[in-house]
N, C-alpha and C. Protein backbone atom coordinates (compact mmCIF):
# COMPACT_ATOMS: atom_id res chain seq x y z
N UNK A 1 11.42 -16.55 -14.62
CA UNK A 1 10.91 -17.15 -13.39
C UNK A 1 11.43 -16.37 -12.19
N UNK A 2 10.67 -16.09 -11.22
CA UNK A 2 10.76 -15.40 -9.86
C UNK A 2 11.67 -16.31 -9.05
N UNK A 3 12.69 -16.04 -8.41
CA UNK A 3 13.42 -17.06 -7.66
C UNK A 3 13.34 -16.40 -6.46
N UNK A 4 12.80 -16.91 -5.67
CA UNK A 4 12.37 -16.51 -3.97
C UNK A 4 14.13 -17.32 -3.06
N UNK A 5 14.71 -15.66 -2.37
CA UNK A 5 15.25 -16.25 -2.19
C UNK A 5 15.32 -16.87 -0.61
N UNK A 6 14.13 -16.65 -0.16
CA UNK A 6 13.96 -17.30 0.97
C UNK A 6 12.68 -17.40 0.85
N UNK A 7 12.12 -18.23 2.10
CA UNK A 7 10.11 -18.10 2.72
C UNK A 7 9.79 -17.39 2.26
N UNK A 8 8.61 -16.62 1.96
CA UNK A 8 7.83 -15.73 2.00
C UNK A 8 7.08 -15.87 3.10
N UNK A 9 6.75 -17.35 3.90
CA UNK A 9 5.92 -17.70 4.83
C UNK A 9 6.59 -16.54 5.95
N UNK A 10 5.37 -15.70 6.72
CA UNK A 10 6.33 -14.68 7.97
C UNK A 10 6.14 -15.88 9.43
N UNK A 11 6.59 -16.99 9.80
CA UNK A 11 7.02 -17.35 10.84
C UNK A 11 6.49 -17.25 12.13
N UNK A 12 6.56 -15.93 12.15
CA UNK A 12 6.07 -14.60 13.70
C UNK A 12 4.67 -14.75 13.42
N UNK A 13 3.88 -15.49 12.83
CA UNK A 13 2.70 -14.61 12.55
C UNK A 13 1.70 -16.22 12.32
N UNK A 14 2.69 -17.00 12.48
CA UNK A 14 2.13 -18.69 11.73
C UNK A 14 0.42 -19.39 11.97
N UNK A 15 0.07 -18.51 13.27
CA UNK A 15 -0.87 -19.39 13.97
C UNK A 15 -1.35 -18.19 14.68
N UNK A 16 -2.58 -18.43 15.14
CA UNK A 16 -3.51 -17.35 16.87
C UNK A 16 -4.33 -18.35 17.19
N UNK A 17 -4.55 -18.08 18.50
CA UNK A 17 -5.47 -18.83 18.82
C UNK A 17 -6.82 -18.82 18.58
N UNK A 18 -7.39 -20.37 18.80
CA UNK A 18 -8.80 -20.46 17.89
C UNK A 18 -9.45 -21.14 18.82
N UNK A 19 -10.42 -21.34 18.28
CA UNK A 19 -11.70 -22.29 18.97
C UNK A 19 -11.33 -23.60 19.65
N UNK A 20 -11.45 -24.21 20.89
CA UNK A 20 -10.91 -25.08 21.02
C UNK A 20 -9.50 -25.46 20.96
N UNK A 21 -8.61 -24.54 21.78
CA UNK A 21 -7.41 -24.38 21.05
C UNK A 21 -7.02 -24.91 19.98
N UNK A 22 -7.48 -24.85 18.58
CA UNK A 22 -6.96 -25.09 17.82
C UNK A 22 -6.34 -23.71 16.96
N UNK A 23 -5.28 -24.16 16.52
CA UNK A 23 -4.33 -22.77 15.35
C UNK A 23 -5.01 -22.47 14.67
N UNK A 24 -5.30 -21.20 14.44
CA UNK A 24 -5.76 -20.98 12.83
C UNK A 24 -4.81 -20.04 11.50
N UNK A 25 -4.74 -21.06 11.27
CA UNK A 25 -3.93 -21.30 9.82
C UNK A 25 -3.56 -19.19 9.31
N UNK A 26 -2.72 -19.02 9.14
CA UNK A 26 -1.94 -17.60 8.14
C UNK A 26 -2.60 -17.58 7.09
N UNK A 27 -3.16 -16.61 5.85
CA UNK A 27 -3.20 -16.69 4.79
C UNK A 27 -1.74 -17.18 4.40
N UNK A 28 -1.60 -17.57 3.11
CA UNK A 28 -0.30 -18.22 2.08
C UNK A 28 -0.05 -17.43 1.74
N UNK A 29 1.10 -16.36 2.16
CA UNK A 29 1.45 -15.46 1.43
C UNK A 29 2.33 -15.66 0.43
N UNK A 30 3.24 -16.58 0.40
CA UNK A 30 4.44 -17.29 -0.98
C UNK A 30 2.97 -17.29 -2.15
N UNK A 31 1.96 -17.91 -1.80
CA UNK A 31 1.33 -17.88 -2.88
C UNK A 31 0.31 -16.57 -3.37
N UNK A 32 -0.03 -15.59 -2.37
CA UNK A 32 -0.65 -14.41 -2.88
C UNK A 32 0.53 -13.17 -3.63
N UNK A 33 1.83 -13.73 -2.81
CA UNK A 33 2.80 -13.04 -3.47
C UNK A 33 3.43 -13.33 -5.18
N UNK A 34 3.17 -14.42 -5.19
CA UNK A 34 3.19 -15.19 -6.62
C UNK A 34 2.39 -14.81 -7.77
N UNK A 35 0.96 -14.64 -6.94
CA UNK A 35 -0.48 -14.19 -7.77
C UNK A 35 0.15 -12.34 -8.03
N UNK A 36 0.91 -12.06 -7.43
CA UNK A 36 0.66 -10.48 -7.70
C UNK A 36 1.84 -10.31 -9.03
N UNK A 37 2.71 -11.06 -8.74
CA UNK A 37 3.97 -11.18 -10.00
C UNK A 37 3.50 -11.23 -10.95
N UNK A 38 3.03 -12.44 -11.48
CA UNK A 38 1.80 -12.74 -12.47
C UNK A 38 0.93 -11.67 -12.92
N UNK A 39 0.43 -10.59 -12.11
CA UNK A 39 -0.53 -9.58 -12.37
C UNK A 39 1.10 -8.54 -13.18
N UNK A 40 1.73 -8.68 -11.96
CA UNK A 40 3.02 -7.37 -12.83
C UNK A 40 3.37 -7.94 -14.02
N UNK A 41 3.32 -9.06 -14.45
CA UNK A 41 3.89 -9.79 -15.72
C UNK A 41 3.38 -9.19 -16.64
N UNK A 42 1.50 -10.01 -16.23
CA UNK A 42 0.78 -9.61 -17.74
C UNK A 42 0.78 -7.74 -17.81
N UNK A 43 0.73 -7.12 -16.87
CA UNK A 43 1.00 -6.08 -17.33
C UNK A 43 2.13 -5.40 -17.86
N UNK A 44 3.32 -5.87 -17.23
CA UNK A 44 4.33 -5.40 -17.96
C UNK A 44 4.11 -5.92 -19.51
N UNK A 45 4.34 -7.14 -20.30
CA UNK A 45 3.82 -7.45 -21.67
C UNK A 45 2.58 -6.68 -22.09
N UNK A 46 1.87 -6.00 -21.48
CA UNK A 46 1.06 -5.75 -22.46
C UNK A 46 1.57 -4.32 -22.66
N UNK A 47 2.27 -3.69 -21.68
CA UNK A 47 2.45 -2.39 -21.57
C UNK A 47 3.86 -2.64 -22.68
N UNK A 48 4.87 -3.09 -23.07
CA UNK A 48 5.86 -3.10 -23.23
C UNK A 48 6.04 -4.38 -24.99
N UNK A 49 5.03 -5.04 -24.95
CA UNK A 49 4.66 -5.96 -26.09
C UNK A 49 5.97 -7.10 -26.19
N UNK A 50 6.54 -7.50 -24.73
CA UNK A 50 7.30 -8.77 -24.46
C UNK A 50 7.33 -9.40 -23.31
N UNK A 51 7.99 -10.12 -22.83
CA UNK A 51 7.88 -10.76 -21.68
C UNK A 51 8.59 -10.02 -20.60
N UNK A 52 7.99 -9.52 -18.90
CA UNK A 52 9.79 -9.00 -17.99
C UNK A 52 10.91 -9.85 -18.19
N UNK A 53 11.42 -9.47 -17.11
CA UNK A 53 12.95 -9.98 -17.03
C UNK A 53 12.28 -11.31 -16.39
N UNK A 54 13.31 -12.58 -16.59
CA UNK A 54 13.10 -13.78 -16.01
C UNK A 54 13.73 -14.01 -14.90
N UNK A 55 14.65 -13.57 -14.48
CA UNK A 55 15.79 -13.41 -13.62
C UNK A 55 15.48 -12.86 -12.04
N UNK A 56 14.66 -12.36 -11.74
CA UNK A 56 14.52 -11.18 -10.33
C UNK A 56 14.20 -12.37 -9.63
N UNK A 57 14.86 -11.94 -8.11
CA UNK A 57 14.91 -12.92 -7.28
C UNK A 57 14.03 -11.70 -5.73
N UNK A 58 13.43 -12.53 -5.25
CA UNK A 58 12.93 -11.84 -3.95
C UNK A 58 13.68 -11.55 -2.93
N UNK A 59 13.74 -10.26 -2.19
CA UNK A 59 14.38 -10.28 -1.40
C UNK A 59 13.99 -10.20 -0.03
N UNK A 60 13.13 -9.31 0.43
CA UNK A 60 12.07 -9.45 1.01
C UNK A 60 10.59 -8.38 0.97
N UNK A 61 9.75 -8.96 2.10
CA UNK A 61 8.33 -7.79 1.76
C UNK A 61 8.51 -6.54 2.61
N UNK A 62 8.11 -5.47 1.93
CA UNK A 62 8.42 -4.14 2.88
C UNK A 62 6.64 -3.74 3.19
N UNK A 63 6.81 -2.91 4.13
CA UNK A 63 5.83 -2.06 4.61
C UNK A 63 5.34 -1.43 3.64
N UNK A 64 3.97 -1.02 3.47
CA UNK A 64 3.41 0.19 2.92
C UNK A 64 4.07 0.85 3.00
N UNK A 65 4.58 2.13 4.55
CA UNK A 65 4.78 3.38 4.43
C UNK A 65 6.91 3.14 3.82
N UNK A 66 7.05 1.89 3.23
CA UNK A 66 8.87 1.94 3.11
C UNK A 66 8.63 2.28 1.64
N UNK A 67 7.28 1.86 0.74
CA UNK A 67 7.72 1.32 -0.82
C UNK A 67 8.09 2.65 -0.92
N UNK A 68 7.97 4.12 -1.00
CA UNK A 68 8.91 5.35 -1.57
C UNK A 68 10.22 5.08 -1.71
N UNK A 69 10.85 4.82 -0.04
CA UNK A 69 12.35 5.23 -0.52
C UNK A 69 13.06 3.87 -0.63
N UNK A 70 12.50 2.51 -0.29
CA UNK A 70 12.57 1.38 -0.92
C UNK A 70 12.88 1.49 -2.56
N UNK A 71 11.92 1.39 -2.95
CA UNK A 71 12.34 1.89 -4.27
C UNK A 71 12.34 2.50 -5.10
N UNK A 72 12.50 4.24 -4.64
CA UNK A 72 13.38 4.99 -5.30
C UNK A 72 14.99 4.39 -5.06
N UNK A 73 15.24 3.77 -3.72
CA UNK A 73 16.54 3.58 -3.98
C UNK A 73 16.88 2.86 -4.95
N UNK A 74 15.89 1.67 -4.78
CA UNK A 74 16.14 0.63 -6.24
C UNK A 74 16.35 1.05 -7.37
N UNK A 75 15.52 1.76 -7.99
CA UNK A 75 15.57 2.44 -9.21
C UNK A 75 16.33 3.15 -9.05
N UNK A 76 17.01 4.00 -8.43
CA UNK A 76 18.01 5.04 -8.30
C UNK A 76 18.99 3.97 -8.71
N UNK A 77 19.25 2.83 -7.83
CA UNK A 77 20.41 1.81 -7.80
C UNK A 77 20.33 1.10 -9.81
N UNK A 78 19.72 1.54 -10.18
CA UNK A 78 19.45 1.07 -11.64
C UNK A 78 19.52 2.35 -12.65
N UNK A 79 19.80 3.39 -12.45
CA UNK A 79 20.50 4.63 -13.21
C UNK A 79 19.55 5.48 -13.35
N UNK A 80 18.19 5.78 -12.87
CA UNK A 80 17.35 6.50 -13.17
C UNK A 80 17.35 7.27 -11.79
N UNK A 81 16.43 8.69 -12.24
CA UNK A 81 16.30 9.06 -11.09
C UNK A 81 14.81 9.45 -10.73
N UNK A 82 14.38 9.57 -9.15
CA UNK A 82 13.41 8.81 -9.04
C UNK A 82 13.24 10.14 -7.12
N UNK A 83 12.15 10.82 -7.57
CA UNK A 83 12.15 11.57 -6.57
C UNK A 83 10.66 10.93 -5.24
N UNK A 84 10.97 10.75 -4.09
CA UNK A 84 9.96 10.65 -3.30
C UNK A 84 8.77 11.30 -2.57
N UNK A 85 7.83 11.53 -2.93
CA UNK A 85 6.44 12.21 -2.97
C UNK A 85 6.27 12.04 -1.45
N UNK A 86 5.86 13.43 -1.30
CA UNK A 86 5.35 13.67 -0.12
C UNK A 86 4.39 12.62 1.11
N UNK A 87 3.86 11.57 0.23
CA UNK A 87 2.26 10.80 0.18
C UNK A 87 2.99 9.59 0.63
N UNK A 88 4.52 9.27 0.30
CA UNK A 88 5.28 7.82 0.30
C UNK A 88 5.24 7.49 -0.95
N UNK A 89 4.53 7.93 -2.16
CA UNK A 89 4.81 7.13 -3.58
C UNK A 89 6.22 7.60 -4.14
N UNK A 90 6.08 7.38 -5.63
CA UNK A 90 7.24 7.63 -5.68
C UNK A 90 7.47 8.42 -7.45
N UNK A 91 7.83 9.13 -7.76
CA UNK A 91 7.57 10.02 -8.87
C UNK A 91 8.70 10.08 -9.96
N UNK A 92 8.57 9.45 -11.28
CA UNK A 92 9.82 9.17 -11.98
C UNK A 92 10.26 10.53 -12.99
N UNK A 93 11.08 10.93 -13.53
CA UNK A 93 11.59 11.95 -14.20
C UNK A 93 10.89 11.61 -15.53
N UNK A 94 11.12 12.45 -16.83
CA UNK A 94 10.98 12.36 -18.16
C UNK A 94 12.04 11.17 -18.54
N UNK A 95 11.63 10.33 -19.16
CA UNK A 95 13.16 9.55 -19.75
C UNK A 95 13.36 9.80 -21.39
N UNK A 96 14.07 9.51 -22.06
CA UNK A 96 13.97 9.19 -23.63
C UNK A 96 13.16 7.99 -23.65
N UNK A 97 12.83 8.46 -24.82
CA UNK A 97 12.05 7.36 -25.45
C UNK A 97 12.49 5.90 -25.67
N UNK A 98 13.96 5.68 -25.99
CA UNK A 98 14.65 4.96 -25.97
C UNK A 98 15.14 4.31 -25.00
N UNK A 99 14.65 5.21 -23.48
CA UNK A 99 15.06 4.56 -22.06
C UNK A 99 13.82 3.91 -21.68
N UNK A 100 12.51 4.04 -21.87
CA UNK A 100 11.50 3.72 -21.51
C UNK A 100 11.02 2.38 -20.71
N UNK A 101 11.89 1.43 -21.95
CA UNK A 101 11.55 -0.03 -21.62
C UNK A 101 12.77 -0.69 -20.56
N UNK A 102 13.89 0.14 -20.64
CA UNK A 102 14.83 -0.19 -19.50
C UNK A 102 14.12 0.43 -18.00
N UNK A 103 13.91 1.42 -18.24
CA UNK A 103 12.72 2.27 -16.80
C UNK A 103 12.08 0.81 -16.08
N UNK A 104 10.96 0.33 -17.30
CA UNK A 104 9.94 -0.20 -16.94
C UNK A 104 10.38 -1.60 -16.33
N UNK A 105 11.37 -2.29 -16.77
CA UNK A 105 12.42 -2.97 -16.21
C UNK A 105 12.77 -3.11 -15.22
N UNK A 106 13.45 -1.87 -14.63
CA UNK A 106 14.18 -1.18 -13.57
C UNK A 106 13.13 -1.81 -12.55
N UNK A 107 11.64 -0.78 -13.06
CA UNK A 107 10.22 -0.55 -11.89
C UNK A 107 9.74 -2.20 -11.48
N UNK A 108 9.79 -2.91 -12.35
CA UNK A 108 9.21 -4.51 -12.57
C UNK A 108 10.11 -5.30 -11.59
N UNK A 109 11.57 -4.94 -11.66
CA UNK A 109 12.31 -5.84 -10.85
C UNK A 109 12.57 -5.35 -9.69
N UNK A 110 12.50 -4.05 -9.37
CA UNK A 110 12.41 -3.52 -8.17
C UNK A 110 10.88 -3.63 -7.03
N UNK A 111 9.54 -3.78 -7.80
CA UNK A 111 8.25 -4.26 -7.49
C UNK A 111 8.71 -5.94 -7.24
N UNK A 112 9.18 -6.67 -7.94
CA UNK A 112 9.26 -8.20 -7.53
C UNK A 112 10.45 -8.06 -6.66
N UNK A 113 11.34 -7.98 -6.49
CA UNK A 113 12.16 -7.84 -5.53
C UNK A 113 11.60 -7.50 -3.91
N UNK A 114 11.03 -6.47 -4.48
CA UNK A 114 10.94 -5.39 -2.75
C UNK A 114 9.20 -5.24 -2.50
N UNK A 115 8.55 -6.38 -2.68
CA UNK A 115 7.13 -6.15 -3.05
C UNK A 115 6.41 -5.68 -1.55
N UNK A 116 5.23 -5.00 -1.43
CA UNK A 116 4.34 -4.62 -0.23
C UNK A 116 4.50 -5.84 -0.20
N UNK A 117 4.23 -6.14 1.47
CA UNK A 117 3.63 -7.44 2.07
C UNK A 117 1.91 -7.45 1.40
N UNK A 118 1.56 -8.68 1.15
CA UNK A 118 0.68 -9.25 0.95
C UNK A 118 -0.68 -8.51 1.93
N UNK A 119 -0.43 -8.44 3.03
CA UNK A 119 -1.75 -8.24 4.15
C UNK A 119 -1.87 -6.78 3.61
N UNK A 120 -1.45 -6.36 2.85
CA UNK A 120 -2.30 -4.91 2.68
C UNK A 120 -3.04 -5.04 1.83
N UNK A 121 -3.43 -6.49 1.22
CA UNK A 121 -4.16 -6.40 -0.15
C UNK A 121 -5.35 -7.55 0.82
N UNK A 122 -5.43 -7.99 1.83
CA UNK A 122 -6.40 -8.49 2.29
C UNK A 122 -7.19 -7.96 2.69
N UNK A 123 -8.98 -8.32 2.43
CA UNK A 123 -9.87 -7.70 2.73
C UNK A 123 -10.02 -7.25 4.70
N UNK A 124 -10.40 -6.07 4.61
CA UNK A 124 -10.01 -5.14 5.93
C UNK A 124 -11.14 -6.28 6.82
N UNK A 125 -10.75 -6.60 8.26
CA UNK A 125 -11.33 -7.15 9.06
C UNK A 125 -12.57 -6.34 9.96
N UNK A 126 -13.39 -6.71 10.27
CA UNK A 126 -14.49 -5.65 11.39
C UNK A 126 -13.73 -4.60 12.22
N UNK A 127 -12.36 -5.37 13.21
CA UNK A 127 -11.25 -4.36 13.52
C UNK A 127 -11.12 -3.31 13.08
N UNK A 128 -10.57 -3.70 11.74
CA UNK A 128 -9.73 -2.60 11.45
C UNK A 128 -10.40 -1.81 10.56
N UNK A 129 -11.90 -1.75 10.30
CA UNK A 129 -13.05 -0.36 10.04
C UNK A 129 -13.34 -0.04 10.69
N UNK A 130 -13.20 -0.52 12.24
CA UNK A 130 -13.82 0.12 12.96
C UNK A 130 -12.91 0.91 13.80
N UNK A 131 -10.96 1.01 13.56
CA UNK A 131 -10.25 1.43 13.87
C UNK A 131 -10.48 3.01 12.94
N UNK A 132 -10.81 2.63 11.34
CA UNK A 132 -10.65 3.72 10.56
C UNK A 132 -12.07 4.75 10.99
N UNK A 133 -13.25 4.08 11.43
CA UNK A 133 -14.32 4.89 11.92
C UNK A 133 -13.93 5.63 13.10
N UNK A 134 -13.25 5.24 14.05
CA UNK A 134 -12.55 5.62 15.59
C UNK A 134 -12.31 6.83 14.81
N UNK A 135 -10.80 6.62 13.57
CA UNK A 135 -9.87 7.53 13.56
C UNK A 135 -10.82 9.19 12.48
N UNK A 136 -11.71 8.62 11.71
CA UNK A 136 -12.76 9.40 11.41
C UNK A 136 -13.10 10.48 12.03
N UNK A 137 -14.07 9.93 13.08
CA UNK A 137 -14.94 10.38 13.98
C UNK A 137 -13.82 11.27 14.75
N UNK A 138 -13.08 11.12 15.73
CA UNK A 138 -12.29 11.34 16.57
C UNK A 138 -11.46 11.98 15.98
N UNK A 139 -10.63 12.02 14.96
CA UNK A 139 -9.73 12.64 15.06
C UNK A 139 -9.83 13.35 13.59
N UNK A 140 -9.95 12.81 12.51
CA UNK A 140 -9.93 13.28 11.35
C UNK A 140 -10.88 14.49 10.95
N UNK A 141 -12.00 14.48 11.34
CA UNK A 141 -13.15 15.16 11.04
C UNK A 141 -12.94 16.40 12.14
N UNK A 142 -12.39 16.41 13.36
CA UNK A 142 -12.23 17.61 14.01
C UNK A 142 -10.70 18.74 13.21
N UNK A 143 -10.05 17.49 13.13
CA UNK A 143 -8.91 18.21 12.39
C UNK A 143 -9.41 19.13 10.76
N UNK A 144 -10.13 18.53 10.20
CA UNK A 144 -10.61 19.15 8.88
C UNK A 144 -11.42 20.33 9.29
N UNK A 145 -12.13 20.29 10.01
CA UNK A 145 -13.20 21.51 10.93
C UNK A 145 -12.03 22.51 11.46
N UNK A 146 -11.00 22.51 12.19
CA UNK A 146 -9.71 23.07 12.67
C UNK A 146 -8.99 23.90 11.35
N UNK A 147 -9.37 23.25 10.34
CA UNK A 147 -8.68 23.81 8.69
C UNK A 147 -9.57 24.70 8.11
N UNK A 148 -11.23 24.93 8.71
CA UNK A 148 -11.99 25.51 7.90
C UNK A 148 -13.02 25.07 7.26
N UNK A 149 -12.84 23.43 7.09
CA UNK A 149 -13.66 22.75 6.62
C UNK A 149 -14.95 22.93 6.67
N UNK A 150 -16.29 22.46 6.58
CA UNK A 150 -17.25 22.54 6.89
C UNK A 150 -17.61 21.14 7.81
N UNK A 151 -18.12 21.23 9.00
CA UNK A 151 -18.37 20.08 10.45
C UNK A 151 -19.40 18.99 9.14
N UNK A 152 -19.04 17.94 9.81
CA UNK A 152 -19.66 16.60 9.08
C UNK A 152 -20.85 15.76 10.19
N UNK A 153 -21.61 15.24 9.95
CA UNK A 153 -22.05 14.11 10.85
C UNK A 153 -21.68 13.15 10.46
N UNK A 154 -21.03 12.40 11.28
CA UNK A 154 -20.69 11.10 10.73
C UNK A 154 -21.97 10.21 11.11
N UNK A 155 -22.20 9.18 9.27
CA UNK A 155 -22.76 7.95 9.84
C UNK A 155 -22.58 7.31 11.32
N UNK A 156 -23.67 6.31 11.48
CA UNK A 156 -23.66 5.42 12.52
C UNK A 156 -22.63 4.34 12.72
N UNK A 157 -21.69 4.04 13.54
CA UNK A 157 -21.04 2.79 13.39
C UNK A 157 -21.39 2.25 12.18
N UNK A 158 -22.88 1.31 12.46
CA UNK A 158 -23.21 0.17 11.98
C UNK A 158 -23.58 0.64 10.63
N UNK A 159 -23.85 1.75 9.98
CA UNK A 159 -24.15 1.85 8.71
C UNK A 159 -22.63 2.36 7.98
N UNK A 160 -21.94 2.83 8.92
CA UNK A 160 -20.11 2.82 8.14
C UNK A 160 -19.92 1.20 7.61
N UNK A 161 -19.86 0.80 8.67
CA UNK A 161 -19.73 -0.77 8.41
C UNK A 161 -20.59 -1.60 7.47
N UNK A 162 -21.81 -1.36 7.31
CA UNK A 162 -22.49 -1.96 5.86
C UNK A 162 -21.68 -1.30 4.64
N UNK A 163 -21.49 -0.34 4.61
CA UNK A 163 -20.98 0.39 3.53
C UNK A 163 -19.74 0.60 3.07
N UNK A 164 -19.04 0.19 3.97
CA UNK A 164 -17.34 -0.13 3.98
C UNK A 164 -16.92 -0.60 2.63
N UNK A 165 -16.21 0.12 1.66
CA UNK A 165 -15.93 -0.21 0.44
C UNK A 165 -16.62 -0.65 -0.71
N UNK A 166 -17.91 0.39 -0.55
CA UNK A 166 -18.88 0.15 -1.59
C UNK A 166 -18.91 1.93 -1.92
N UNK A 167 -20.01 2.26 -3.27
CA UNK A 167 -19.33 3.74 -3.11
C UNK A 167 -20.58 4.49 -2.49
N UNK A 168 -21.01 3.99 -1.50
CA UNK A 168 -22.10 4.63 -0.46
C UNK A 168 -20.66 4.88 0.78
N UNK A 169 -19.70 4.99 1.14
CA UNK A 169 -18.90 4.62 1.95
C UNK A 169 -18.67 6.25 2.42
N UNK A 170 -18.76 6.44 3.39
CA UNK A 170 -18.30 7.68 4.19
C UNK A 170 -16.54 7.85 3.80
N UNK A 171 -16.57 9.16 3.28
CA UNK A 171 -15.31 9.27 3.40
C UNK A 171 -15.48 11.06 4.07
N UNK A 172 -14.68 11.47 5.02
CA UNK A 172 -14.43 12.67 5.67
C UNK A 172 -13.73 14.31 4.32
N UNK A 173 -12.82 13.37 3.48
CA UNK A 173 -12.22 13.68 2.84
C UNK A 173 -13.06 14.59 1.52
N UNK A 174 -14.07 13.91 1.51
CA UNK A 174 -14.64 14.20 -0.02
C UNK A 174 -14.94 16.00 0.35
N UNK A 175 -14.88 16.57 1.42
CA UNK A 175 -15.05 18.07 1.37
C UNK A 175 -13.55 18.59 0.94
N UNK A 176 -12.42 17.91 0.87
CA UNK A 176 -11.49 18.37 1.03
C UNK A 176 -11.74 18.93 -0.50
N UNK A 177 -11.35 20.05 -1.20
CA UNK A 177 -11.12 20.60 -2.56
C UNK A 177 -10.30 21.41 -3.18
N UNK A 178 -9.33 21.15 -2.35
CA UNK A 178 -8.02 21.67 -3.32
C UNK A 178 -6.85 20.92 -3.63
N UNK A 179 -7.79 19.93 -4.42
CA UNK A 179 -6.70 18.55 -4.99
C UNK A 179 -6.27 18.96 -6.52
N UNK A 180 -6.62 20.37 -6.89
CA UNK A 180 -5.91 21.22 -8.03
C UNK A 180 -4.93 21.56 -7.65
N UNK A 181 -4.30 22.10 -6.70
CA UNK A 181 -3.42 22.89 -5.78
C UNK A 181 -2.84 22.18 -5.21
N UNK A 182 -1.29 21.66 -5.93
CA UNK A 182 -0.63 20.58 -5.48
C UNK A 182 -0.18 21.00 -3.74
N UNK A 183 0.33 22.50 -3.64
CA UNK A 183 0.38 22.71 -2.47
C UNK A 183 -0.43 22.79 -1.23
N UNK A 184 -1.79 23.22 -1.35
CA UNK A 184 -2.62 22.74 -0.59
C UNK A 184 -3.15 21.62 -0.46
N UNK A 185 -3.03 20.56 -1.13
CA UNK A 185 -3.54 18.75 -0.63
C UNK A 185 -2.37 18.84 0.03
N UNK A 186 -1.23 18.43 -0.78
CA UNK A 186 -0.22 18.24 0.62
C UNK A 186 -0.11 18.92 1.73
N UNK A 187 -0.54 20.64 2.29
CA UNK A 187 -0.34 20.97 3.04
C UNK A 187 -1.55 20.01 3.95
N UNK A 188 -3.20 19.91 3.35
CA UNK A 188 -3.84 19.45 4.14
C UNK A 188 -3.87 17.80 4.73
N UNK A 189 -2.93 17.52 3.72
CA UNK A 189 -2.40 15.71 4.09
C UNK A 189 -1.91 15.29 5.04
N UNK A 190 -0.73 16.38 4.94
CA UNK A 190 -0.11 16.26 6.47
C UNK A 190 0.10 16.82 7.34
N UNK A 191 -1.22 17.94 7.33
CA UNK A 191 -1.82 18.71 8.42
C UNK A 191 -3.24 17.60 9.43
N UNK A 192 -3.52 16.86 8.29
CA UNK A 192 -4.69 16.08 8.76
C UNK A 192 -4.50 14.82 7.82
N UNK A 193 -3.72 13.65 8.11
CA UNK A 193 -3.78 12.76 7.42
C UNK A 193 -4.70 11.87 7.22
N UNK A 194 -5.37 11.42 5.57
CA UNK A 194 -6.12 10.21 5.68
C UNK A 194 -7.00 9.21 6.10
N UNK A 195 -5.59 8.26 6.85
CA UNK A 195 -5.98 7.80 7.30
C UNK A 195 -5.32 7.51 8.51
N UNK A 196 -5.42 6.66 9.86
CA UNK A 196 -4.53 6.36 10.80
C UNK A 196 -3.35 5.39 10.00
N UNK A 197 -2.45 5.66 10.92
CA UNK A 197 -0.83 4.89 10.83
C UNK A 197 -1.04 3.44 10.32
N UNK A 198 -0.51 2.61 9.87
CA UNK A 198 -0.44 1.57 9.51
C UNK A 198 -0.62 0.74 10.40
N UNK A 199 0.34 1.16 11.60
CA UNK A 199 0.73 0.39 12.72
C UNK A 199 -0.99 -0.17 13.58
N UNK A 200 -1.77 1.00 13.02
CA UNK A 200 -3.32 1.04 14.09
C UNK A 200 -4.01 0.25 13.55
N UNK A 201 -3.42 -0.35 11.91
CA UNK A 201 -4.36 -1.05 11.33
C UNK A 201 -3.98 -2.19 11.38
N UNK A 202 -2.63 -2.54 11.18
CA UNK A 202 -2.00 -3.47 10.83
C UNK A 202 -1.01 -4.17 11.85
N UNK A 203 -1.10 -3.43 12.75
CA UNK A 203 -0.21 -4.04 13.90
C UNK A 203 1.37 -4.11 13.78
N UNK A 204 2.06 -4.50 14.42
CA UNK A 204 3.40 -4.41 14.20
C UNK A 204 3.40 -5.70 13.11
N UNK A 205 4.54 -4.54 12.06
CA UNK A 205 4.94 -5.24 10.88
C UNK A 205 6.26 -6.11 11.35
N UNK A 206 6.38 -7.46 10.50
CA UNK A 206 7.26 -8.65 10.26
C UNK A 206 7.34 -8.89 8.81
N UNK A 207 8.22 -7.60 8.57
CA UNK A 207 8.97 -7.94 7.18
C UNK A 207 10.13 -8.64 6.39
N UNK A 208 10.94 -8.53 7.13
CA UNK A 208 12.01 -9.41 7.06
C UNK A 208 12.18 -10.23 6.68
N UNK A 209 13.03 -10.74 5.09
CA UNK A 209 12.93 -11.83 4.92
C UNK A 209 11.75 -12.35 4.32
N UNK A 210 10.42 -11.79 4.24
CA UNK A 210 9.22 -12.40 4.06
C UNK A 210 8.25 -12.01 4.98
């Protein structure tokens, strides 16, 4: 069993204003955070053919751009070693065969412990596609043209936005082609990143604690 050791509810974030001044209600994150444990469960058992650990207690939710050195430290703090990828993920060594299921352990209680906040798994608002079309148009697509790329037209607003996470979906990226060449994606990643900052999408983060 997951023992939360505080809220998960973020506080800072409880209410905005609505129609008629009335509040409108936070998603439940104690409970979307619950639903994702459950997902790490059945996968850990199926990956591993037993149950995780029962024991991991929450400590709090981190940012997207923290989970690298979040937990590599964790896992580092659990005897493995655990190098941080250029991208923010996080990249584990060879283990023995015999270390495998302690690894997977390690990764399971360090994921329930130190989990992403919840709002990165909520469906993206009109906002914030139309922040990632801004950052497209404007900035991404000149930067790839600046690398050599070949110039793009971007869709219309309104047809980015029908298509937003379907696989008709504009992506700037798909010219990029040297994702063989570990050194050239990363050089062009963070010569021309992605996508915009978290912060443009997501606003100032309230992690703490929950």
């Amino acid at each position: 069993m997951v023992m939360l050791a505080a809220s998960c509810t973020d506080a800072s974030d409880a209410t905005e204003p609505g129609g008629a001044d009335e509040p409108v209600s936070e998603p439940d994150w104690e409970a979307l955070y619950l639903a994702e444990v459950e997902r790490l469960s059945r996968d850990f058992e199926e990956r591993n053919g037993q149950p995780p650990p029962d024991d991991v207690t929450f400590v709090r939710f981190i940012d997207a751009w923290e989970f690298g050195e979040v937990h590599a430290e964790c896992v580092r703090g659990r005897g493995f070693d655990v190098e941080v990828t250029f991208d923010g993920g996080v990249s584990y060594g060879t283990v023995p065969r015999d270390q495998e299921l302690a690894l997977h352990e390690a990764i399971y209680r360090c994921q329930v412990a130190y989990p992403v906040h919840p709002r990165y798994r909520l469906p993206w608002t009109e906002q914030m596609i139309r922040v990632l079309y801004e950052y497209y148009v404007d900035e991404l697509v000149p930067c790839l043209v600046d690398q050599g790329y070949p110039a793009q037209e971007p869709p219309s607003w309104e047809t980015f936005l029908a298509s937003h996470g379907t696989e008709r979906e504009w992506n700037p990226y798909a010219v990029v082609v040297d994702r063989d060449d570990p050194q050239e994606w990363r050089a062009i990643n963070e010569t021309c990143p992605q996508a915009p900052p978290d912060a443009a999408l997501y606003g100032s983060a309230h992690t703490d604690g929950g």
